[in-house]
N, C-alpha and C. Protein backbone atom coordinates (compact mmCIF):
# COMPACT_ATOMS: atom_id res chain seq x y z
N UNK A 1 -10.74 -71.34 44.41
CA UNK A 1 -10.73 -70.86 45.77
C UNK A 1 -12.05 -71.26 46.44
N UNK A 2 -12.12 -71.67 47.35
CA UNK A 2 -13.49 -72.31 48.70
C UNK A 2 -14.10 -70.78 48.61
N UNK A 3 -15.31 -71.04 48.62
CA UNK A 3 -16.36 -70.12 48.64
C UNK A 3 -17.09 -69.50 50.46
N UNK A 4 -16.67 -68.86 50.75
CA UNK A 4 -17.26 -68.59 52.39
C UNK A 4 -18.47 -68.85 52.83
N UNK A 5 -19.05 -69.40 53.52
CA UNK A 5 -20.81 -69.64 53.49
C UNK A 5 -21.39 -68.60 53.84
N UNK A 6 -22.76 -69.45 53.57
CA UNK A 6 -23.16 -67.77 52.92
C UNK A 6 -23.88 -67.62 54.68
N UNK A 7 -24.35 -66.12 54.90
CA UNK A 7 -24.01 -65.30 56.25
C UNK A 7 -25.12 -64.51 55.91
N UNK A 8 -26.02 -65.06 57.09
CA UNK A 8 -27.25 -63.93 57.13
C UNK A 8 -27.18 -63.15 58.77
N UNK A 9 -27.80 -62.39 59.16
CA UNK A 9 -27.93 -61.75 60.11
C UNK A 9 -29.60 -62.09 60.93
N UNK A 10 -30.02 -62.26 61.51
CA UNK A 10 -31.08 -62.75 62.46
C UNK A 10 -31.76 -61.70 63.53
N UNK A 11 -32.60 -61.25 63.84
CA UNK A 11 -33.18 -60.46 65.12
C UNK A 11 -33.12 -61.47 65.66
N UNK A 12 -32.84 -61.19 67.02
CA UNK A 12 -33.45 -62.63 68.55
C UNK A 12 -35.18 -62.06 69.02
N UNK A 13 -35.01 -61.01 68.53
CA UNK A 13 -36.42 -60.46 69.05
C UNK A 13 -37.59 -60.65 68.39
N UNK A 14 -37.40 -60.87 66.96
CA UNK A 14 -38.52 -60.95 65.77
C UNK A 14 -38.15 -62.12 65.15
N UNK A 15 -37.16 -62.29 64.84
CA UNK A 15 -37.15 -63.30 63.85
C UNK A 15 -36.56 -62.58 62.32
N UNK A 16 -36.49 -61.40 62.30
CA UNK A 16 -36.70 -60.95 60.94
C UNK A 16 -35.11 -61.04 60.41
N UNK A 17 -34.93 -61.77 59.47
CA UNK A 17 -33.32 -61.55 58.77
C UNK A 17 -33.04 -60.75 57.86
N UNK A 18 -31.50 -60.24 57.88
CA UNK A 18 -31.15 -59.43 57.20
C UNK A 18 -29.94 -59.95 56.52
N UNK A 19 -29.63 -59.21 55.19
CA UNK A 19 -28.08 -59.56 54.49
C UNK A 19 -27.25 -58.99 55.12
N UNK A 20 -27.10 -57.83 55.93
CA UNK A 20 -26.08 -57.28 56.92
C UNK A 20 -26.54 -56.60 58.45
N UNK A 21 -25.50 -56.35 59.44
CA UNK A 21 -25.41 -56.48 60.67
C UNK A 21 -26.04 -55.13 60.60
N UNK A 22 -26.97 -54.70 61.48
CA UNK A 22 -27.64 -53.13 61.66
C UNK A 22 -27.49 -53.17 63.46
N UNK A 23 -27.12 -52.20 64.00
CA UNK A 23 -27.17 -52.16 65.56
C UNK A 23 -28.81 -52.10 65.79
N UNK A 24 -29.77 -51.90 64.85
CA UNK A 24 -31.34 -51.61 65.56
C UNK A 24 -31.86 -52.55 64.16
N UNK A 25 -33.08 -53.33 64.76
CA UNK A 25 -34.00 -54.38 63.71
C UNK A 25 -35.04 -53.02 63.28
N UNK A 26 -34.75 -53.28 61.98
CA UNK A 26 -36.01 -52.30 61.07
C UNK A 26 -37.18 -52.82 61.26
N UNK A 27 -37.82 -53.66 61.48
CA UNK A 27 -38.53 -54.73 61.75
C UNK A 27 -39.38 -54.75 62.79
N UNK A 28 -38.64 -54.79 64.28
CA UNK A 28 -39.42 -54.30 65.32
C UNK A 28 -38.86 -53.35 66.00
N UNK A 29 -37.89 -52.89 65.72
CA UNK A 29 -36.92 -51.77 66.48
C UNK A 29 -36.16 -52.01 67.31
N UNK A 30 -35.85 -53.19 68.06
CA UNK A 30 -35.16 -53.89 69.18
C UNK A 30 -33.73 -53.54 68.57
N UNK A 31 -32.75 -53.09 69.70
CA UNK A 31 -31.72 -52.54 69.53
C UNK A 31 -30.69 -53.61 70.40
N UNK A 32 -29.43 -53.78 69.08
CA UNK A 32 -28.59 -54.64 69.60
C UNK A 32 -29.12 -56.17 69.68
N UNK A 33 -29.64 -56.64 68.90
CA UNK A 33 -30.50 -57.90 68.75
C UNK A 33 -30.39 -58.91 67.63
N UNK A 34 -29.79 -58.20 66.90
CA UNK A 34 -29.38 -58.81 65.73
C UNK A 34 -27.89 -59.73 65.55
N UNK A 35 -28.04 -61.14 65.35
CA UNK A 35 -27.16 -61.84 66.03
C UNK A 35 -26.59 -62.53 64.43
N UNK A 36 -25.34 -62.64 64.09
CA UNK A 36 -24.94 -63.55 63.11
C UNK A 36 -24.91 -64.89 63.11
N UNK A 37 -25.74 -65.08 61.63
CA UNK A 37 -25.82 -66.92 61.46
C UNK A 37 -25.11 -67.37 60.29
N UNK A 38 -24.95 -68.38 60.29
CA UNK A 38 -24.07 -69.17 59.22
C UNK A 38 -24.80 -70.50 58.44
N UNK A 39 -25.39 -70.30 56.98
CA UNK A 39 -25.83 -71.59 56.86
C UNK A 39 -24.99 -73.03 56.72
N UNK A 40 -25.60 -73.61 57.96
CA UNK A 40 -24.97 -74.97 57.44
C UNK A 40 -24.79 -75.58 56.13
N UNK A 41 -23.55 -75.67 56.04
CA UNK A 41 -23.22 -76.46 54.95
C UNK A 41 -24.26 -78.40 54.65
N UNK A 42 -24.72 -78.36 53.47
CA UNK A 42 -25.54 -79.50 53.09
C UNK A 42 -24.26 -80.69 52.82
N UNK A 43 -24.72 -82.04 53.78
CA UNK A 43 -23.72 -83.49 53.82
C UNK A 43 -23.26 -83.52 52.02
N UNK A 44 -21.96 -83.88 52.25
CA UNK A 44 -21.89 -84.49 51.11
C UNK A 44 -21.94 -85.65 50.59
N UNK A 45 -22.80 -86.00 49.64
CA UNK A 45 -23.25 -87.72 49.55
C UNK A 45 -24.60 -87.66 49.46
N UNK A 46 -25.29 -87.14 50.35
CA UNK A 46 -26.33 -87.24 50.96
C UNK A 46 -26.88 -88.75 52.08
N UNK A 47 -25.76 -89.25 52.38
CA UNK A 47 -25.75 -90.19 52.74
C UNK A 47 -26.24 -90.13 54.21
């Protein structure tokens, strides 16, 4: 079975990432700021 990529969570306000979605950044406190990212998948080949 394909493996889902892997999924971090981001502040827009700090920068600070997380493994899951929080409505407030522990970080700097900015509320509602925390935005989902997806790592790009690496070329295959490397070509």
């Amino acid at each position: 079975m394909a493996r889902r990529p892997a999924q971090h969570f981001v502040c827009q306000s700090c920068g600070a990432v997380f493994p899951k979605w929080a409505g407030r950044c522990e970080s700097c406190g900015a509320w509602n700021s925390i935005v989902e990212e997806s790592a790009a998948p690496s070329p295959a080949g490397g070509a």
